[in-house]
N, C-alpha and C. Protein backbone atom coordinates (compact mmCIF):
# COMPACT_ATOMS: atom_id res chain seq x y z
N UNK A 1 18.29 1.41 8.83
CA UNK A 1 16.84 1.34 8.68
C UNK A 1 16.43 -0.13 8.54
N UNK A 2 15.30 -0.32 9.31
CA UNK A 2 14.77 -2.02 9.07
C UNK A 2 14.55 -2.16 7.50
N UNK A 3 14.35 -3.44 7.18
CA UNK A 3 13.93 -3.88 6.08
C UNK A 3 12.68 -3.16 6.01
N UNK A 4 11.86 -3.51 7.03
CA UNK A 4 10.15 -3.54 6.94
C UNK A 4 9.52 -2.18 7.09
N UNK A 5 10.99 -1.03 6.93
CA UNK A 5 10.49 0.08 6.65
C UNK A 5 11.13 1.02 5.73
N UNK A 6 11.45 0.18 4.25
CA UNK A 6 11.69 0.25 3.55
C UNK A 6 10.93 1.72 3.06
N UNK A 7 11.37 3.07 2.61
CA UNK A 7 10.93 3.87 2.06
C UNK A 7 10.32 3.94 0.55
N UNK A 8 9.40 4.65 0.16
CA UNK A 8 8.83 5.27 -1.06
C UNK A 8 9.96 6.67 -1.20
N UNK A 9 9.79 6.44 -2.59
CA UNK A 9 10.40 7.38 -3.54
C UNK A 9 9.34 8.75 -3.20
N UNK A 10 8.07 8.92 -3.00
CA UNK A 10 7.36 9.49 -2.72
C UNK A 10 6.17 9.22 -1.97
N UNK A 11 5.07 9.37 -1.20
CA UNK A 11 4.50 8.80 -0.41
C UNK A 11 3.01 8.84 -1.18
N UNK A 12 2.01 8.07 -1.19
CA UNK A 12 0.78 7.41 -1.66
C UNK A 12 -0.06 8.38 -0.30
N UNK A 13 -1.12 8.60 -1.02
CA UNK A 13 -2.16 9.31 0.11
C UNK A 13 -3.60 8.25 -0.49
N UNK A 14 -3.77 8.30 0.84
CA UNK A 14 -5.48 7.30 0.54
C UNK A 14 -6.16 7.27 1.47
N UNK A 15 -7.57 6.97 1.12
CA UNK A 15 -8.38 7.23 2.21
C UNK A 15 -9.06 5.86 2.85
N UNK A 16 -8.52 5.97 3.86
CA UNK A 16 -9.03 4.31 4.71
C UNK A 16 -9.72 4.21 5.82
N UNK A 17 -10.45 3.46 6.28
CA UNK A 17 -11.02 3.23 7.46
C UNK A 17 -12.87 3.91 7.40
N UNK A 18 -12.93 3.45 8.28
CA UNK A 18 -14.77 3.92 8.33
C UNK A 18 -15.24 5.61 8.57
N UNK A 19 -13.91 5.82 8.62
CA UNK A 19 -14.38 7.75 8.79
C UNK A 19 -13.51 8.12 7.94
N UNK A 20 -13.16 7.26 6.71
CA UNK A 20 -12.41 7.86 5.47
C UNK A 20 -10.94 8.67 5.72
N UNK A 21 -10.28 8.10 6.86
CA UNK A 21 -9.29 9.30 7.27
C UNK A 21 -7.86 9.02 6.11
N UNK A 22 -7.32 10.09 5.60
CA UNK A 22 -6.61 10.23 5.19
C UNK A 22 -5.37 9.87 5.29
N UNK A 23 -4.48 9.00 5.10
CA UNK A 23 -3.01 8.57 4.92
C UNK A 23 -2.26 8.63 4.00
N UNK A 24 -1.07 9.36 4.89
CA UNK A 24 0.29 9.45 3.52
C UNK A 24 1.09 8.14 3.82
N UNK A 25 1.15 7.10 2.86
CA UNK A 25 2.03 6.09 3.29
C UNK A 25 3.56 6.59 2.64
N UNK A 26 4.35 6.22 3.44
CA UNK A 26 5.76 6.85 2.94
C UNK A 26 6.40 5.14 2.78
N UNK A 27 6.09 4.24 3.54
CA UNK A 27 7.13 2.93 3.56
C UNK A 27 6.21 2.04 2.89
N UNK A 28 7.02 0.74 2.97
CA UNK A 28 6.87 -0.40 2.87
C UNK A 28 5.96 -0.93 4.25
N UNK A 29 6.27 -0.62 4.87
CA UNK A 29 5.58 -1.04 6.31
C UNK A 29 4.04 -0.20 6.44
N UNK A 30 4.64 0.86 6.51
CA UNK A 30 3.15 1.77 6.13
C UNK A 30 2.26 0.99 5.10
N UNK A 31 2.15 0.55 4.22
CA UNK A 31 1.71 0.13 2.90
C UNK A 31 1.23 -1.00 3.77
N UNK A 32 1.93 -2.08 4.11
CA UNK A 32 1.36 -3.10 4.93
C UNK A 32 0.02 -3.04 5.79
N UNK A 33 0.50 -2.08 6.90
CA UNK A 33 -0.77 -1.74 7.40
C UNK A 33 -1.89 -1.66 6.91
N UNK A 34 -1.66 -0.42 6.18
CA UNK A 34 -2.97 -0.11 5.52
C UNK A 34 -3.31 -0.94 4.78
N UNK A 35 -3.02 -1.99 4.02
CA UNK A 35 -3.33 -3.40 3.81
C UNK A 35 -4.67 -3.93 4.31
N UNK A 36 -3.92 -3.99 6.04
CA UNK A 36 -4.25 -4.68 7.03
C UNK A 36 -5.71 -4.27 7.38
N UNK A 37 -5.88 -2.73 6.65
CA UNK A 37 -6.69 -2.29 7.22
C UNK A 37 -8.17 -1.61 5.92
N UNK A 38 -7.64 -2.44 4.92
CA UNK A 38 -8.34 -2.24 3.77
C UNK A 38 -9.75 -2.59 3.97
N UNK A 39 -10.79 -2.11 3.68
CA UNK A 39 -12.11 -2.83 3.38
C UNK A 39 -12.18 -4.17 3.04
N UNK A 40 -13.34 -4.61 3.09
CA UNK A 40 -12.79 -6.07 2.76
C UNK A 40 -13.67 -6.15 1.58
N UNK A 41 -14.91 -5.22 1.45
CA UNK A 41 -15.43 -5.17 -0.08
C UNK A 41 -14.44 -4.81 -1.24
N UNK A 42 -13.90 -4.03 -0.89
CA UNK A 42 -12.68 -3.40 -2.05
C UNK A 42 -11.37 -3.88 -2.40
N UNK A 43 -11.74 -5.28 -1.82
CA UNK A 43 -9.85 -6.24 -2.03
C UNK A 43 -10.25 -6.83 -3.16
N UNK A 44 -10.11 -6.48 -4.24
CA UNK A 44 -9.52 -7.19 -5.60
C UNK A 44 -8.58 -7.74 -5.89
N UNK A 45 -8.00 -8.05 -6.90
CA UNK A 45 -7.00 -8.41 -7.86
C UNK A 45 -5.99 -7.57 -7.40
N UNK A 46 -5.87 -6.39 -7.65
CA UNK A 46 -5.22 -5.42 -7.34
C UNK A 46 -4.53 -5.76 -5.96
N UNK A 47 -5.47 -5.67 -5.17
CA UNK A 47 -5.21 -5.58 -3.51
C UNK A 47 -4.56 -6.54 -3.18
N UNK A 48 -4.69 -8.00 -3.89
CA UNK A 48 -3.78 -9.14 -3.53
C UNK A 48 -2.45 -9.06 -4.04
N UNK A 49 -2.70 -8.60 -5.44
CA UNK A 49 -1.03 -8.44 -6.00
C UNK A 49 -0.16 -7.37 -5.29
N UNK A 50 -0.67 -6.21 -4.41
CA UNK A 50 -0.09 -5.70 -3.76
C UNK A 50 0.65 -6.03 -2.36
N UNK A 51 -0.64 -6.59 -2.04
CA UNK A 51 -0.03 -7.25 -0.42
C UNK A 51 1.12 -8.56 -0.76
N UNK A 52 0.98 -9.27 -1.97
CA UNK A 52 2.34 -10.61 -2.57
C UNK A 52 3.46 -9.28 -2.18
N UNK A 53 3.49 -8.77 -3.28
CA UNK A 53 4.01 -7.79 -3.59
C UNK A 53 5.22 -7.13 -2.20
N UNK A 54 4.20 -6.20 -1.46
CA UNK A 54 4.60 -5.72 0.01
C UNK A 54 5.20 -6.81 0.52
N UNK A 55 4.58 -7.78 0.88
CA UNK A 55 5.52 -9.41 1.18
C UNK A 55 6.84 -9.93 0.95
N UNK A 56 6.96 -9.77 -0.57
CA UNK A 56 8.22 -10.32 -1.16
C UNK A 56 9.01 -9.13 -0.81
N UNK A 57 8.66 -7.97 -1.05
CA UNK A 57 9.71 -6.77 -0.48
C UNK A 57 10.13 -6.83 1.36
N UNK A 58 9.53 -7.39 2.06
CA UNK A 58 9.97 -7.79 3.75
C UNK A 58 10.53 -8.57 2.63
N UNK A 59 10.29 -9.79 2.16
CA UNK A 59 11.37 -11.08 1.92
C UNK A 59 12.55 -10.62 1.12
N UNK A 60 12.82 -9.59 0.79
CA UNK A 60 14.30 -9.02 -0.06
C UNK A 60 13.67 -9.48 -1.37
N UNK A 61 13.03 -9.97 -2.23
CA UNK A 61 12.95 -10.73 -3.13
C UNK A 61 12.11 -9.37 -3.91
N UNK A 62 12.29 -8.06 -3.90
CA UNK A 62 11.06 -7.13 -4.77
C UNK A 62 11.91 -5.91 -4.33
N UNK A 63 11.76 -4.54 -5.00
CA UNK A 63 11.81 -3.48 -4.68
C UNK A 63 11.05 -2.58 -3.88
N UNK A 64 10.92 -1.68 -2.96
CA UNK A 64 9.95 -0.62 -2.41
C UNK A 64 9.56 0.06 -3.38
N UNK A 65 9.89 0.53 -4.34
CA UNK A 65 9.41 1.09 -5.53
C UNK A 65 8.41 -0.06 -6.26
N UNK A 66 8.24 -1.25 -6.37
CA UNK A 66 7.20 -2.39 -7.08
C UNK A 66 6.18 -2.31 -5.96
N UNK A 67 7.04 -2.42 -4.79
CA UNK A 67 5.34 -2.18 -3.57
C UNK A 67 4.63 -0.97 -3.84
N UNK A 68 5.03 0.34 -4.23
CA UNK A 68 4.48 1.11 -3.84
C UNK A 68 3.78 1.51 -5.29
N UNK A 69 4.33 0.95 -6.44
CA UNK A 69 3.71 1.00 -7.63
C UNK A 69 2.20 0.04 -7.95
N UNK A 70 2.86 -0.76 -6.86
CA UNK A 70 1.41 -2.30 -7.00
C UNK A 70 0.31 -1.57 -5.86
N UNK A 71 1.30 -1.14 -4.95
CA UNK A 71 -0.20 -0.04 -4.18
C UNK A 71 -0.83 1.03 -4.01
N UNK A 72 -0.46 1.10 -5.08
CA UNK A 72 -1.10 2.59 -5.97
C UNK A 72 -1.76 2.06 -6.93
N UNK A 73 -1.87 1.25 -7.79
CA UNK A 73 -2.89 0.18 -8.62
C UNK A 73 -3.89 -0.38 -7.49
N UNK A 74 -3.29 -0.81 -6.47
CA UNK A 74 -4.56 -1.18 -5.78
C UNK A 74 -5.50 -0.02 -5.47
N UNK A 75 -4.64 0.76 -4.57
CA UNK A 75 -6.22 2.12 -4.34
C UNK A 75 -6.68 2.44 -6.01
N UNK A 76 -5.98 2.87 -6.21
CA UNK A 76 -6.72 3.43 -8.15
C UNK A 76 -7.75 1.76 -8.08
N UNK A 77 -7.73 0.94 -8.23
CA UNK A 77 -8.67 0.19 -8.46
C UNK A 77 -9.97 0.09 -7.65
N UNK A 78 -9.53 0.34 -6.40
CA UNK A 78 -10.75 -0.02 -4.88
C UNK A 78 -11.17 1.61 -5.03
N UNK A 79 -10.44 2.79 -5.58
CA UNK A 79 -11.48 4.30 -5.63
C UNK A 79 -10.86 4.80 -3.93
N UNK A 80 -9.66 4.34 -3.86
CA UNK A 80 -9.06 4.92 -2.31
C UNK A 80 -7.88 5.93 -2.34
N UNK A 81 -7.71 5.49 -3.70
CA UNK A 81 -6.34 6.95 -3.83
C UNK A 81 -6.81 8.67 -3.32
N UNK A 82 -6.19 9.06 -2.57
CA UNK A 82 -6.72 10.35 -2.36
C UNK A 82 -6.46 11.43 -3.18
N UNK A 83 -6.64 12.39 -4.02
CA UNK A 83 -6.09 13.86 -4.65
C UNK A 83 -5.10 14.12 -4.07
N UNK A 84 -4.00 14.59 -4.70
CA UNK A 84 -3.46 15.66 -4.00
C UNK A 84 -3.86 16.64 -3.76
């Protein structure tokens, strides 16, 4: 498996994009994207320490479990986490 698709222990659901569509991120790479593809009103604090975060995990230097914990603080902060 690549680095840059480093798995979640469990996968993050959130709602992104301009028609609110629903995503299960399962990776590290997944997580990236949707990054990529965040609002740009809703990038906080949160949203930056996540994307360092997602970063240093491509760089070996972090766990997929710290990415996916820092991007799950980010949606909980921006109001993008979806229900299960």
């Amino acid at each position: 498996m690549d680095d840059d698709r480093q798995p979640f222990g469990s996968p993050v659901r959130v709602r992104i994009g301009a028609d609110n569509t629903i995503r299960d991120v399962k990776t590290v790479k997944g997580a990236c994207e949707c990054l990529t593809d965040w609002p740009q009103a809703k990038r906080g604090q949160l949203y930056r320490e996540a994307f360092e975060t997602c970063n240093a995990v491509l760089a070996g230097e972090r766990s997929a479990e710290d990415a996916r914990a820092a991007f799950v603080a980010a949606a909980e902060e921006s109001g993008l986490l979806a229900n299960r």
